[in-house]
C-alpha atoms as a PDB file:
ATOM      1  CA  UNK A   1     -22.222  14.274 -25.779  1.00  0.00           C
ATOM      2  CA  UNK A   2     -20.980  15.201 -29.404  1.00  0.00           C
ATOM      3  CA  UNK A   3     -22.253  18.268 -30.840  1.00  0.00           C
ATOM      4  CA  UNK A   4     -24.665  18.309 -33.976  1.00  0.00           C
ATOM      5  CA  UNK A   5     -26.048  20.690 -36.563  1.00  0.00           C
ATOM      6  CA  UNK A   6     -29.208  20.633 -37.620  1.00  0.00           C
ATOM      7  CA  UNK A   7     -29.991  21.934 -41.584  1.00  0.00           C
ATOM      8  CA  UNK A   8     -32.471  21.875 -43.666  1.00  0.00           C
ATOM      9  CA  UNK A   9     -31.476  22.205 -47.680  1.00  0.00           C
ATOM     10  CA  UNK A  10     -33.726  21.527 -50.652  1.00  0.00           C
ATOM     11  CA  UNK A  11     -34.467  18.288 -52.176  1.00  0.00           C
ATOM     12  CA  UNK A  12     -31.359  18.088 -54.668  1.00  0.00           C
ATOM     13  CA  UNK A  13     -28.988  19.116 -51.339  1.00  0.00           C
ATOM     14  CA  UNK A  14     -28.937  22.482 -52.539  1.00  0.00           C
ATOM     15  CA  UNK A  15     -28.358  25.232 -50.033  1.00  0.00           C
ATOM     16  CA  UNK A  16     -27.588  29.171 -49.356  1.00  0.00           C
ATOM     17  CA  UNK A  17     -25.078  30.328 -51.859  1.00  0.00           C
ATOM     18  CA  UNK A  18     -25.690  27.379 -54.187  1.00  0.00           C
ATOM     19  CA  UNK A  19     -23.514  24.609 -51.772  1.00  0.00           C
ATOM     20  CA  UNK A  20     -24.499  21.388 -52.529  1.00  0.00           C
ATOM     21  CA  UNK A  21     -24.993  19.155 -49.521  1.00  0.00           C
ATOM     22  CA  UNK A  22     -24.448  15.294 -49.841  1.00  0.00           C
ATOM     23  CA  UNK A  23     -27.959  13.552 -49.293  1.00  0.00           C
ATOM     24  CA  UNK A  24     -26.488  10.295 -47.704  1.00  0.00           C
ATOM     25  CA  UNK A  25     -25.313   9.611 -44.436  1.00  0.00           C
ATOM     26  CA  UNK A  26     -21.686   9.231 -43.744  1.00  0.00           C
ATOM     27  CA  UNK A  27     -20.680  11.435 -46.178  1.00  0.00           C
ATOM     28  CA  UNK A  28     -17.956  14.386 -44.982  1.00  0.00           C
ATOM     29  CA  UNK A  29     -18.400  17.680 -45.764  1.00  0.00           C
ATOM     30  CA  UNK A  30     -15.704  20.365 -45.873  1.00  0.00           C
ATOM     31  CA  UNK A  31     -16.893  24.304 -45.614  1.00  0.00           C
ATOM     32  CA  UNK A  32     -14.270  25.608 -49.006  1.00  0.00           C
ATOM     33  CA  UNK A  33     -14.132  29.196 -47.744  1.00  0.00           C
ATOM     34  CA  UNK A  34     -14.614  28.743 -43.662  1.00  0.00           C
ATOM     35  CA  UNK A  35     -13.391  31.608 -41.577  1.00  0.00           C
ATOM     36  CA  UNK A  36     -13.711  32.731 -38.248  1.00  0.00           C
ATOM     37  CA  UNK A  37     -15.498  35.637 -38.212  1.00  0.00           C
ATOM     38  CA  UNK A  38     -18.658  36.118 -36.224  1.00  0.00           C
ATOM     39  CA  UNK A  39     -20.645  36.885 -39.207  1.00  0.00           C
ATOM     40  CA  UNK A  40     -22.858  34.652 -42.089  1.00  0.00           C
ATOM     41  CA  UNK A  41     -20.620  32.886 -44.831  1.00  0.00           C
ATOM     42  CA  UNK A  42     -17.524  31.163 -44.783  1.00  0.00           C
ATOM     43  CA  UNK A  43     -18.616  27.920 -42.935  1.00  0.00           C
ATOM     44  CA  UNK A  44     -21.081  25.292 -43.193  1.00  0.00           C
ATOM     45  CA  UNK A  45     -24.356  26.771 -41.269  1.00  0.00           C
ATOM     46  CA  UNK A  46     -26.933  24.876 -38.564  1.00  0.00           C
ATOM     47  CA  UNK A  47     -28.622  25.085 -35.787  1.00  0.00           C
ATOM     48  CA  UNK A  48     -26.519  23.582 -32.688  1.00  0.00           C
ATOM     49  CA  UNK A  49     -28.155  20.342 -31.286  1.00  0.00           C
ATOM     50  CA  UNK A  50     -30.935  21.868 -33.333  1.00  0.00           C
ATOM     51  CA  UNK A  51     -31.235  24.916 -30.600  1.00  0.00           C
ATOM     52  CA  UNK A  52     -31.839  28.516 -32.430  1.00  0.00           C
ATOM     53  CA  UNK A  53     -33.633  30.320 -34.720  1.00  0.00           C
ATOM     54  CA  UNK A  54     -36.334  28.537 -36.424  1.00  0.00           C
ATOM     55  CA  UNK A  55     -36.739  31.131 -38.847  1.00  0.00           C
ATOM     56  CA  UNK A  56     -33.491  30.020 -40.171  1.00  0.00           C
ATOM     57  CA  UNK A  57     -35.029  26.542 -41.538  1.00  0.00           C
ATOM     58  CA  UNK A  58     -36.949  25.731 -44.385  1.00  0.00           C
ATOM     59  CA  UNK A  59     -40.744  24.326 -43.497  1.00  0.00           C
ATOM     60  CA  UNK A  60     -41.685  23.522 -47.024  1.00  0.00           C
ATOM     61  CA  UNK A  61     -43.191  20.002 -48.128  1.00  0.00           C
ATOM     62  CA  UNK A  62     -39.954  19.407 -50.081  1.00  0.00           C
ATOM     63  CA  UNK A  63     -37.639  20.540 -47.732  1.00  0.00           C
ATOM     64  CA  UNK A  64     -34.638  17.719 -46.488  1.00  0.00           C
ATOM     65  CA  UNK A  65     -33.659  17.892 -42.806  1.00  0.00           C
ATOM     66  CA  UNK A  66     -30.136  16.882 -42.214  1.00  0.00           C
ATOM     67  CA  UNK A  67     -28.337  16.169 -38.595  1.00  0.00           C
ATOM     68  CA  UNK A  68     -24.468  16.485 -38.687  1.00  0.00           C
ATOM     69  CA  UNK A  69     -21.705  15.156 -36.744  1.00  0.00           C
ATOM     70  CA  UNK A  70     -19.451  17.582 -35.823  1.00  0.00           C
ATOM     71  CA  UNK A  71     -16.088  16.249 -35.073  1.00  0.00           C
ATOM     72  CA  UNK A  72     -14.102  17.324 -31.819  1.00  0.00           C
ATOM     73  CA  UNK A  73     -11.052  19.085 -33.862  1.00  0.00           C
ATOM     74  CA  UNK A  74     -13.615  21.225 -36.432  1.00  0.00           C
ATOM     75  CA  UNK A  75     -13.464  24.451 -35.747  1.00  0.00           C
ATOM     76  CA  UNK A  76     -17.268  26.188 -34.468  1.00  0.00           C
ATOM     77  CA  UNK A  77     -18.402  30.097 -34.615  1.00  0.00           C
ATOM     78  CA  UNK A  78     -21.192  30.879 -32.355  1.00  0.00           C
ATOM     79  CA  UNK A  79     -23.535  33.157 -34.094  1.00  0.00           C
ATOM     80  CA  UNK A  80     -25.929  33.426 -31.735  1.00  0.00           C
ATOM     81  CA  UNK A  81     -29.150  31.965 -33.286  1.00  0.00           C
ATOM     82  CA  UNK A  82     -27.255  29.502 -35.003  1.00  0.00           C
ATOM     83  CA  UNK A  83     -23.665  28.415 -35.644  1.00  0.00           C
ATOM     84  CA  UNK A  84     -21.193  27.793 -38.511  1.00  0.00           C
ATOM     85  CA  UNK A  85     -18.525  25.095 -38.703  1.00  0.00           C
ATOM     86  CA  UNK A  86     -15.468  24.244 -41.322  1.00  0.00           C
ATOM     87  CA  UNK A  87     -16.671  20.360 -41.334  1.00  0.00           C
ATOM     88  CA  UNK A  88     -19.021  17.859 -40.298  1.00  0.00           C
ATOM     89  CA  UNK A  89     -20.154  14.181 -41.037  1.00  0.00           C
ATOM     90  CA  UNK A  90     -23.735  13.526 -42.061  1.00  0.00           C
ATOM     91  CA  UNK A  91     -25.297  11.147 -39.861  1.00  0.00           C
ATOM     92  CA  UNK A  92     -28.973  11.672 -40.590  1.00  0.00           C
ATOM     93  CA  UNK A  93     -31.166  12.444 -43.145  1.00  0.00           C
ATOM     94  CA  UNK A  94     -35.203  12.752 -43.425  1.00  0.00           C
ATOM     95  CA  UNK A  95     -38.145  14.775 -42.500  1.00  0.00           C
ATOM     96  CA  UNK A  96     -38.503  17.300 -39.523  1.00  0.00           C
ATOM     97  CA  UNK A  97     -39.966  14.319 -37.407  1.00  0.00           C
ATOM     98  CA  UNK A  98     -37.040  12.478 -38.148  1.00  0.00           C
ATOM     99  CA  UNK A  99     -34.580  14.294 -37.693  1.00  0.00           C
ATOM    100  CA  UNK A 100     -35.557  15.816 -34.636  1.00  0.00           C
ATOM    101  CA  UNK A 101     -36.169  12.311 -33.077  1.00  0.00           C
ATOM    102  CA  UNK A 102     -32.499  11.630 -33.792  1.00  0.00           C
ATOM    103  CA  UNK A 103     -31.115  14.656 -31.998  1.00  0.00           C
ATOM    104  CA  UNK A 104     -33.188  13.765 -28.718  1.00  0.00           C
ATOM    105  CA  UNK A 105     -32.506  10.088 -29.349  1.00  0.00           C
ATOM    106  CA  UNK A 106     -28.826  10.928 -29.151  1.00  0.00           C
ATOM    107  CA  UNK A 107     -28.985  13.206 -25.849  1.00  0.00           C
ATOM    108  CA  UNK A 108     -29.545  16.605 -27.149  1.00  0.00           C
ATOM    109  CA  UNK A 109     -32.209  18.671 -24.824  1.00  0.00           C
ATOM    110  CA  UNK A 110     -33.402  21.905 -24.465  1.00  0.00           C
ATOM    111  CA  UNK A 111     -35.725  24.014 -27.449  1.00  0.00           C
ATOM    112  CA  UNK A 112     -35.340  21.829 -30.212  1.00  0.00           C
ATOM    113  CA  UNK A 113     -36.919  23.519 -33.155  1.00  0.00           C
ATOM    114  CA  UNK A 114     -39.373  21.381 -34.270  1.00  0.00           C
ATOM    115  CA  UNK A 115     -39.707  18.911 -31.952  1.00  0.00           C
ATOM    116  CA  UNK A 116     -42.523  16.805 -30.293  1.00  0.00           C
ATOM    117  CA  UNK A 117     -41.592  16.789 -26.868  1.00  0.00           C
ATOM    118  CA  UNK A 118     -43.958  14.532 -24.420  1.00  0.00           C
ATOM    119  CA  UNK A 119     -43.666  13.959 -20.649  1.00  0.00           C
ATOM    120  CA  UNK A 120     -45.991  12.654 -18.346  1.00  0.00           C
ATOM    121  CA  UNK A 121     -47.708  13.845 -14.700  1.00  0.00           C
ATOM    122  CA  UNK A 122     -45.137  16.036 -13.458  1.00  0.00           C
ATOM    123  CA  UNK A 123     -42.575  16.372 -16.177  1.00  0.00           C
ATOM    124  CA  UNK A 124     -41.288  19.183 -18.173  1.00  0.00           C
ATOM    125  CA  UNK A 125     -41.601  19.308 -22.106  1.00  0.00           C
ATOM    126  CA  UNK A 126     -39.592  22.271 -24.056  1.00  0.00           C
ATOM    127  CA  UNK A 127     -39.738  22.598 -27.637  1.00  0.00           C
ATOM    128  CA  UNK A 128     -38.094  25.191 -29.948  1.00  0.00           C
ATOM    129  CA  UNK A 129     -39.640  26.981 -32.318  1.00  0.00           C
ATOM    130  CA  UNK A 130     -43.107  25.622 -34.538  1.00  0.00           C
ATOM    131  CA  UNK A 131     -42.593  22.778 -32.032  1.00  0.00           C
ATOM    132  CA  UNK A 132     -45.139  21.034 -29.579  1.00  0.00           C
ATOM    133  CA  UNK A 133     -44.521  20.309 -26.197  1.00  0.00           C
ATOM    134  CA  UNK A 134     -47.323  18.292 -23.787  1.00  0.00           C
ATOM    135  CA  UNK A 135     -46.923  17.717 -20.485  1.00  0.00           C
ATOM    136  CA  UNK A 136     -48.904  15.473 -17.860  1.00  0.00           C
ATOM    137  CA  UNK A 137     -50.883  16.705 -14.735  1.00  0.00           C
ATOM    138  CA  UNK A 138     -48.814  18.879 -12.634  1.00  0.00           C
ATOM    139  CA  UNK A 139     -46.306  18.968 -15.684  1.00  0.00           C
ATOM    140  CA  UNK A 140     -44.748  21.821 -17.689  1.00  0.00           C
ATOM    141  CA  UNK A 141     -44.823  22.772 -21.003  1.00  0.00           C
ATOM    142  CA  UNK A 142     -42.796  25.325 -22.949  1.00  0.00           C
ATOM    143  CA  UNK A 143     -42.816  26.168 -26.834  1.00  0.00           C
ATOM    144  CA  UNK A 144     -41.331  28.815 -28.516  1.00  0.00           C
ATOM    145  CA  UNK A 145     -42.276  30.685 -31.558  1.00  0.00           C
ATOM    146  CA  UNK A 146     -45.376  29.359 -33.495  1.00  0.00           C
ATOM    147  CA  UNK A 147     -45.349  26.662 -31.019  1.00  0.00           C
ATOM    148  CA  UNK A 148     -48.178  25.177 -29.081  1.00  0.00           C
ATOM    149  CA  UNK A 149     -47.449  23.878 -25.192  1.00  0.00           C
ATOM    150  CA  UNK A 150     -50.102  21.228 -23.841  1.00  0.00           C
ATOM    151  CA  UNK A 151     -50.281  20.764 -20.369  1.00  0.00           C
ATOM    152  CA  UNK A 152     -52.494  18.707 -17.849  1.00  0.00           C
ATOM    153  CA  UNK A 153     -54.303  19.284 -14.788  1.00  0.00           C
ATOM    154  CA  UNK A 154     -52.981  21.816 -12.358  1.00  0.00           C
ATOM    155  CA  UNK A 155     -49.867  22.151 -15.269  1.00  0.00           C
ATOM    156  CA  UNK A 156     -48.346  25.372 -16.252  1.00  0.00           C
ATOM    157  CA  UNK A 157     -48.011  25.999 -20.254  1.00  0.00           C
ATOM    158  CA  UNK A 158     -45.630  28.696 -21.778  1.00  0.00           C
ATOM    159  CA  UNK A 159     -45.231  29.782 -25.576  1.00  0.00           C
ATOM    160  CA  UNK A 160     -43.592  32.093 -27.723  1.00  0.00           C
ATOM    161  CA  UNK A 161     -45.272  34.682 -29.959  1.00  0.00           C
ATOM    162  CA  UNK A 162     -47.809  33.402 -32.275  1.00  0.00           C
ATOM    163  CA  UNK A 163     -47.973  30.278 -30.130  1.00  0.00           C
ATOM    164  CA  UNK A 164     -50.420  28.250 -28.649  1.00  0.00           C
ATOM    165  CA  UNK A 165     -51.398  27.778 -25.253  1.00  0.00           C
ATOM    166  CA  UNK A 166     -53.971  24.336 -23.806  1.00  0.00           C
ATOM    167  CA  UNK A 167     -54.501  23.459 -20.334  1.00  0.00           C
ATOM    168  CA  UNK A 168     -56.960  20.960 -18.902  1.00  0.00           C
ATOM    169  CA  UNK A 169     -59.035  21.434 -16.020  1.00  0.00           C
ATOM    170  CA  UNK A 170     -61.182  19.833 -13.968  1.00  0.00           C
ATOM    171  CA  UNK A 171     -64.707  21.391 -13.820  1.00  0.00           C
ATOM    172  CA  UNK A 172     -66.214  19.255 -11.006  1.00  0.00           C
ATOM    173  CA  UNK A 173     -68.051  16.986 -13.319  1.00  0.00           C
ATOM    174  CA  UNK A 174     -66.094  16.546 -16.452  1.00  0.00           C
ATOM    175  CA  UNK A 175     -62.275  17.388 -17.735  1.00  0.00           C
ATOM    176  CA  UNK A 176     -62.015  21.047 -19.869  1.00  0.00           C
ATOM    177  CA  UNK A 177     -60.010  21.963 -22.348  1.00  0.00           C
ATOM    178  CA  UNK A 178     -59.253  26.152 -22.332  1.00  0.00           C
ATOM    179  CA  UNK A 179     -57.050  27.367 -25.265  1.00  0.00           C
ATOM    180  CA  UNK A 180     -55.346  30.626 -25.303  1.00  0.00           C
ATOM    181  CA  UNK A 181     -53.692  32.066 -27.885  1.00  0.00           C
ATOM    182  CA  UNK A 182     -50.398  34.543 -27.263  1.00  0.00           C
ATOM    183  CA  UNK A 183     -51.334  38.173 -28.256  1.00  0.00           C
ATOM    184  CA  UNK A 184     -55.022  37.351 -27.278  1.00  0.00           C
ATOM    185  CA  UNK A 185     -56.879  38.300 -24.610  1.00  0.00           C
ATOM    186  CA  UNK A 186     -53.784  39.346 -22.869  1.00  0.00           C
ATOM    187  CA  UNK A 187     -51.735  36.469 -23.394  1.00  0.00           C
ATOM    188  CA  UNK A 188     -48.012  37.100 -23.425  1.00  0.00           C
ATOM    189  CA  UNK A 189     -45.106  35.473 -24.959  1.00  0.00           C
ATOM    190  CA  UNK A 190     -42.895  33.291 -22.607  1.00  0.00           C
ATOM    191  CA  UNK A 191     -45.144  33.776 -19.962  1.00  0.00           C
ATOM    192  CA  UNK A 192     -46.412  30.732 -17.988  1.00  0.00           C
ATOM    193  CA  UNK A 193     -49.774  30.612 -17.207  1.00  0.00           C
ATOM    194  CA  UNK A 194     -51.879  28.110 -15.467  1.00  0.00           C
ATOM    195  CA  UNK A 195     -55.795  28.120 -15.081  1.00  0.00           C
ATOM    196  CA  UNK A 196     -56.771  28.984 -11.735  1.00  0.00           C
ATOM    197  CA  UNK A 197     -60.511  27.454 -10.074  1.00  0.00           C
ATOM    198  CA  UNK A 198     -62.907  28.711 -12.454  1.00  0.00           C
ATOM    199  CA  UNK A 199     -60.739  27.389 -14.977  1.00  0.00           C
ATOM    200  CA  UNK A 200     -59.452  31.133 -16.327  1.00  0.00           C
ATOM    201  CA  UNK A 201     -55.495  31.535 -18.075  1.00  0.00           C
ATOM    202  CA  UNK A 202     -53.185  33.287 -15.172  1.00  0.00           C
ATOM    203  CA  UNK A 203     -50.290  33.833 -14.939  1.00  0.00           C
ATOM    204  CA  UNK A 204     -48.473  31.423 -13.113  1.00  0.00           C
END
């Protein structure tokens, strides 16, 4: 699978340090002052397969999500929450639905940030941060920061801090919904949790 960058600039393609990214797909784009060093600047900045930091990313209305190729000979800093590169080839541009379709579309897995992730009775669902991730009965659901994990009967649910936690139960007469809410009621961060007979959040 090829790697990609996810970005996010403003609506004219403007970016960090006044680069101007190209709004239309297949256009190149070469970082003018790339270096090596494991530090911010000198590259052309993303999130890798659109796995990181969500903080990094601009949630405004206006804001333009971009995937980029990045070509087997560029050469890629790890950063740790995100990751620079000296070029790349635009291959999407849109919305945060959009884009983040794309990068599953084209194989990429794991905490997208900003991703709906679905899977049915006994699958698994991640999604980065401010995602959503449901999952089916006996499924599991992770989210990370701001996000909310749905999951179905006898499902576990996991999310990171300020996220959102739903689980379905049956009562004996009807399905329940219980909603927990991390840094509530002792809810933890990235802690699964799964609602035992009485239809209470524990741990899982």
């Amino acid at each position: 699978m090829p790697n990609y960058i996810l970005k996010t600039v403003q609506a004219d393609g403007s970016a960090y340090g006044d680069f101007v990214w190209p709004l239309e797909v297949g256009a190149q784009v070469v970082a003018p002052d790339f270096n090596t060093d494991a530090s911010c600047g000198g590259g052309l900045h993303g999130l890798l397969n659109g796995c990181g930091n969500g903080a990094l990313l601009n949630w405004g209305d206006g804001a333009v999500w971009i995937v980029a190729k990045v070509p087997k000979k560029a050469q890629m800093v790890d950063l740790g929450d995100k990751v620079k590169v000296d070029r790349c080839k635009i291959v999407h541009v849109g919305n945060r639905e959009t884009a983040t379709t794309f990068l599953v579309d084209h194989g990429c897995s794991g905490p997208i940030v900003g991703v709906t992730a679905t899977a049915g009775d006994g699958g698994t669902a991640t999604a980065g941060d401010d995602g959503t991730a449901t999952a089916g009965k006996w499924g599991t659901a992770t989210a990370g920061y701001g996000g909310t994990a749905t999951a179905g009967k006898w499902g576990t649910a996991t999310a990171g801090d300020g996220g959102t936690l739903i689980l379905r139960w049956w009562d004996g007469c009807r399905d329940r919904t219980v909603v927990g809410h991390v840094g509530e009621n002792g809810i933890l961060a990235n802690v699964a949790y799964r609602l035992n007979e009485n239809g209470k959040l524990v741990k899982a």
